[in-house]
Each structure stands twice: as structure tokens, then as C-alpha cells.
Protein backbone atom coordinates (compact mmCIF):
# COMPACT_ATOMS: atom_id res chain seq x y z
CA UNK A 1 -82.57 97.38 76.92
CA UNK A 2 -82.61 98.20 73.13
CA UNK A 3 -86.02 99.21 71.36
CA UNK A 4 -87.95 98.43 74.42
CA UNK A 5 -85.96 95.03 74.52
CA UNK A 6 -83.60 93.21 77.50
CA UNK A 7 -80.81 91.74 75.86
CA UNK A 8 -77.95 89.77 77.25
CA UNK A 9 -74.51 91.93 78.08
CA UNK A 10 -71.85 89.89 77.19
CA UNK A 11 -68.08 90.95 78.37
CA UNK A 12 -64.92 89.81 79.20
CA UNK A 13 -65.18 92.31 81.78
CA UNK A 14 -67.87 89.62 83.61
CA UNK A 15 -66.39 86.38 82.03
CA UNK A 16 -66.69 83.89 85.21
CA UNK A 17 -67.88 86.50 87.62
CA UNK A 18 -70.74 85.97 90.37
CA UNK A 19 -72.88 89.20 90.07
CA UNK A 20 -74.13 90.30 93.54
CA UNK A 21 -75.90 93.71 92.78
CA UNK A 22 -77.20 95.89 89.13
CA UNK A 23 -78.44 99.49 89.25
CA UNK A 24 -77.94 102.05 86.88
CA UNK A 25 -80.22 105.19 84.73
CA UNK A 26 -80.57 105.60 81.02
CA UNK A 27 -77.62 104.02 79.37
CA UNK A 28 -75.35 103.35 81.84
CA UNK A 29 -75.35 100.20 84.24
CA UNK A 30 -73.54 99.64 87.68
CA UNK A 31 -72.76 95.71 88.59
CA UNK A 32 -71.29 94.75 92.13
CA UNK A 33 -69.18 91.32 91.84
CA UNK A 34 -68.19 88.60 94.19
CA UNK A 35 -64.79 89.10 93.07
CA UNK A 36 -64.38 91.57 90.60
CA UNK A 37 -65.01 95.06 92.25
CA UNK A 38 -67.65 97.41 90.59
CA UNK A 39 -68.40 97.46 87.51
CA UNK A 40 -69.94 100.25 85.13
CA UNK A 41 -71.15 99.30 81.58
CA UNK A 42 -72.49 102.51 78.89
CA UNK A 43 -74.09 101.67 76.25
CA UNK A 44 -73.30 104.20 73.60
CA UNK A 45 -73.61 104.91 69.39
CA UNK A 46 -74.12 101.32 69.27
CA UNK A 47 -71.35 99.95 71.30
CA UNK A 48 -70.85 99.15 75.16
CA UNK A 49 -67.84 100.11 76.98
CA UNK A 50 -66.98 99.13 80.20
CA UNK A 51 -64.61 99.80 83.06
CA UNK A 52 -64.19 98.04 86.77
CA UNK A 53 -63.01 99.67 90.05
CA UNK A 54 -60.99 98.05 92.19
CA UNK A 55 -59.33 98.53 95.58
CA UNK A 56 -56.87 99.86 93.80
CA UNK A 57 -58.95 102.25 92.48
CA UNK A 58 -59.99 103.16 95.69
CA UNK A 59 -62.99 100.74 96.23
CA UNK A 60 -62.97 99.93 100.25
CA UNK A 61 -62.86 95.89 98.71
CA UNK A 62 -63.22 93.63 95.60
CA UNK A 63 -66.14 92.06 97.14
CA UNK A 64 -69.29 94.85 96.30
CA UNK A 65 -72.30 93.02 97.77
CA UNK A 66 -75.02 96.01 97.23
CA UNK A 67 -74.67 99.01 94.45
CA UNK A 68 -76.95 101.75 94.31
CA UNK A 69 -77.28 105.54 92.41
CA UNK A 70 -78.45 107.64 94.47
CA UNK A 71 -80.53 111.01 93.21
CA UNK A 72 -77.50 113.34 92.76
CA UNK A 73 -75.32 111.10 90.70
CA UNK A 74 -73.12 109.54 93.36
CA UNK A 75 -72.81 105.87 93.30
CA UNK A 76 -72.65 103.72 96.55
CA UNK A 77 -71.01 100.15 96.66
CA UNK A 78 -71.46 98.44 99.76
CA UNK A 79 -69.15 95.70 100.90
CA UNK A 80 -69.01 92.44 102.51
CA UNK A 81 -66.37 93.44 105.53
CA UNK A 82 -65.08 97.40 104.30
CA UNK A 83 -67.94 99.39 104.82
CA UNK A 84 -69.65 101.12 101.97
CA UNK A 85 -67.50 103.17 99.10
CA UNK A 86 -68.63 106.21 97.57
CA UNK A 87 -68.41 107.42 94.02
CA UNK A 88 -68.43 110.52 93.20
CA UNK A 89 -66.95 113.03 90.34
CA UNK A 90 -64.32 110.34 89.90
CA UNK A 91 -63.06 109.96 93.53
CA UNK A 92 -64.12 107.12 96.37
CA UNK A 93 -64.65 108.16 99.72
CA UNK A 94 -65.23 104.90 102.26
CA UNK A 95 -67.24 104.78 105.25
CA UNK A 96 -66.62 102.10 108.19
CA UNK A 97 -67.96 101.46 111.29
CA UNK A 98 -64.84 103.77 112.47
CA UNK A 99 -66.72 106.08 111.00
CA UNK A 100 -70.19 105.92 112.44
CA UNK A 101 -71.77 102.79 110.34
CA UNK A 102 -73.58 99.68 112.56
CA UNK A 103 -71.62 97.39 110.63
CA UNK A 104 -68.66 97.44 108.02
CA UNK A 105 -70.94 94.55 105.74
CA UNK A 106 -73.34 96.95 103.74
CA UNK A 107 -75.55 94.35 102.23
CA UNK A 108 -78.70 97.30 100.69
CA UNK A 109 -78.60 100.38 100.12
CA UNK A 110 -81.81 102.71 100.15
CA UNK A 111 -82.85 106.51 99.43
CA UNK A 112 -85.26 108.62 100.61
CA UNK A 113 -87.11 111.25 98.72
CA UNK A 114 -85.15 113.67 100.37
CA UNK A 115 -81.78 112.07 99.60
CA UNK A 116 -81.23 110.38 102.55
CA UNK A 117 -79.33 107.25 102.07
CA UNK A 118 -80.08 104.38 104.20
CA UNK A 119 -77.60 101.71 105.07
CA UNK A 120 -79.77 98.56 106.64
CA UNK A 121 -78.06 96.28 109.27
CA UNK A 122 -80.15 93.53 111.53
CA UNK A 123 -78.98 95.49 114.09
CA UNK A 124 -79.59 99.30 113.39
CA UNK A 125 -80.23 101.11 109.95
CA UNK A 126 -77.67 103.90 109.53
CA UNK A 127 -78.90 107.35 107.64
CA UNK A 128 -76.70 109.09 105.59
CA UNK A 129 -77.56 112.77 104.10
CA UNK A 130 -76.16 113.54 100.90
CA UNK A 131 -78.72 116.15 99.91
CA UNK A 132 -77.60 119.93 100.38
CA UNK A 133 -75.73 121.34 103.57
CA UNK A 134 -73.85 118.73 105.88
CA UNK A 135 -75.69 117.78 109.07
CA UNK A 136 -73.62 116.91 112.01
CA UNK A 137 -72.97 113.06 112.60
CA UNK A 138 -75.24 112.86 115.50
CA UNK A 139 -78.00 114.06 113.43
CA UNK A 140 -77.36 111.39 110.62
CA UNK A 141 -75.52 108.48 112.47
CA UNK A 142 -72.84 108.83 109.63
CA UNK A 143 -69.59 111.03 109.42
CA UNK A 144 -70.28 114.67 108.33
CA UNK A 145 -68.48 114.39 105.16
CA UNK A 146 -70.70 112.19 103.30
């Protein structure tokens, strides 16, 4: 968006790539890829940068299905088979079903008001706090570290 305006984003960074997922606050933009890992565009003084994360960046896959921002900055990418990867201050932490998810495919992610973050599966829906404190995985259904 420019002057109230959607324009087209144009970058080598997406050249041939199947986007799955977009989220994203004031100038910058979050893209999950069939291929390509996550991407984050920022649009600023008139110019768009971008950068991707990868597996080897610490992504749990290539393959980000869902992407979401969640209130406190964090950004979630969940996968097709490796659970859901967290971003935060520069640093991925993944969750798996080894860790307490239904499922390692993460196809939405939600948020509460409270800043609970929901992980939807057909078969159970997963709640991950990521407000203040660190509840206990039985309380959340997630691993206490998230």
C-alpha cells in the first residue's frame, strides 16, 4: 500500500514462487512459499528490501504453509510436515508434535486477545501462550518454552 493504494511487489526474491500465506503491520510484510521458506519484505524511504529464511536459517522447512504476527512481535510460520517455527529477536525456535502439537502440518495460525496462539488441526486445536509468565504444558497443550 502507498497513498492509500495496493500496488504490485515485484522481486526476484518471489520470481516463480507459489505464495501460500501474507501477514505483516505497517511497512513490513511476511510471505510463506511453497518452496522458498519465509519471506519478509520492508518497505522503506522509498525502496523495498527483502530477505528469506530458510532451513538453514533455522526455519523447521522450506515449505511455510501459514504465517502469522502475533501481538508481541514474534512471527509464526507453520509448515506442511515440521511443525510450526517461531521468530523471534532474530532466533527460530520449532515446535513438533514431539513437542506437544496435534499435528507437525500447521496449516492457520490464530490469536486470542490475550495472546494465546492457536494452532488448528481437524483433529484437535493446540493453544499456545506467549503472553507474560510461562504456563505449564498441560495448561496450554504446547511445550513451556513458547
Amino acid at each position: 500500500m502507498k497513498d492509500g493504494r495496493a500496488q504490485a511487489l515485484k522481486s526476484s526474491l518471489l520470481h516463480k514462487e507459489l505464495i501460500y500465506s501474507i501477514t505483516g503491520r505497517k511497512n513490513v510484510i511476511w510471505i510463506g512459499t511453497q518452496h522458498g521458506g519465509l519471506k519478509r519484505f520492508e518497505y522503506r524511504n522509498g525502496v523495498i528490501g527483502g530477505k528469506t529464511y530458510t532451513q538453514a536459517s533455522g526455519l523447521a522447512e522450506n515449505s511455510v504453509f501459514a504465517v502469522y504476527q502475533s501481538q508481541d512481535g514474534a512471527v509464526w510460520a507453520g509448515t506442511l510436515t515440521g511443525g510450526v517455527s517461531k521468530l523471534k529477536d532474530g532466533r527460530f525456535v520449532t515446535y513438533t508434535a514431539a513437542d506437544g502439537l496435534a499435528s507437525n502440518t500447521v496449516s492457520a495460525i490464530l490469536e486470542t486477545r490475550d495472546g494465546t496462539i492457536g494452532l488448528p488441526h481437524r483433529m484437535a486445536l493446540a493453544h499456545c501462550r506467549v503472553g507474560i509468565g510461562r504456563p505449564t504444558q498441560r495448561e496450554t497443550g504446547c511445550p513451556p518454552t513458547v
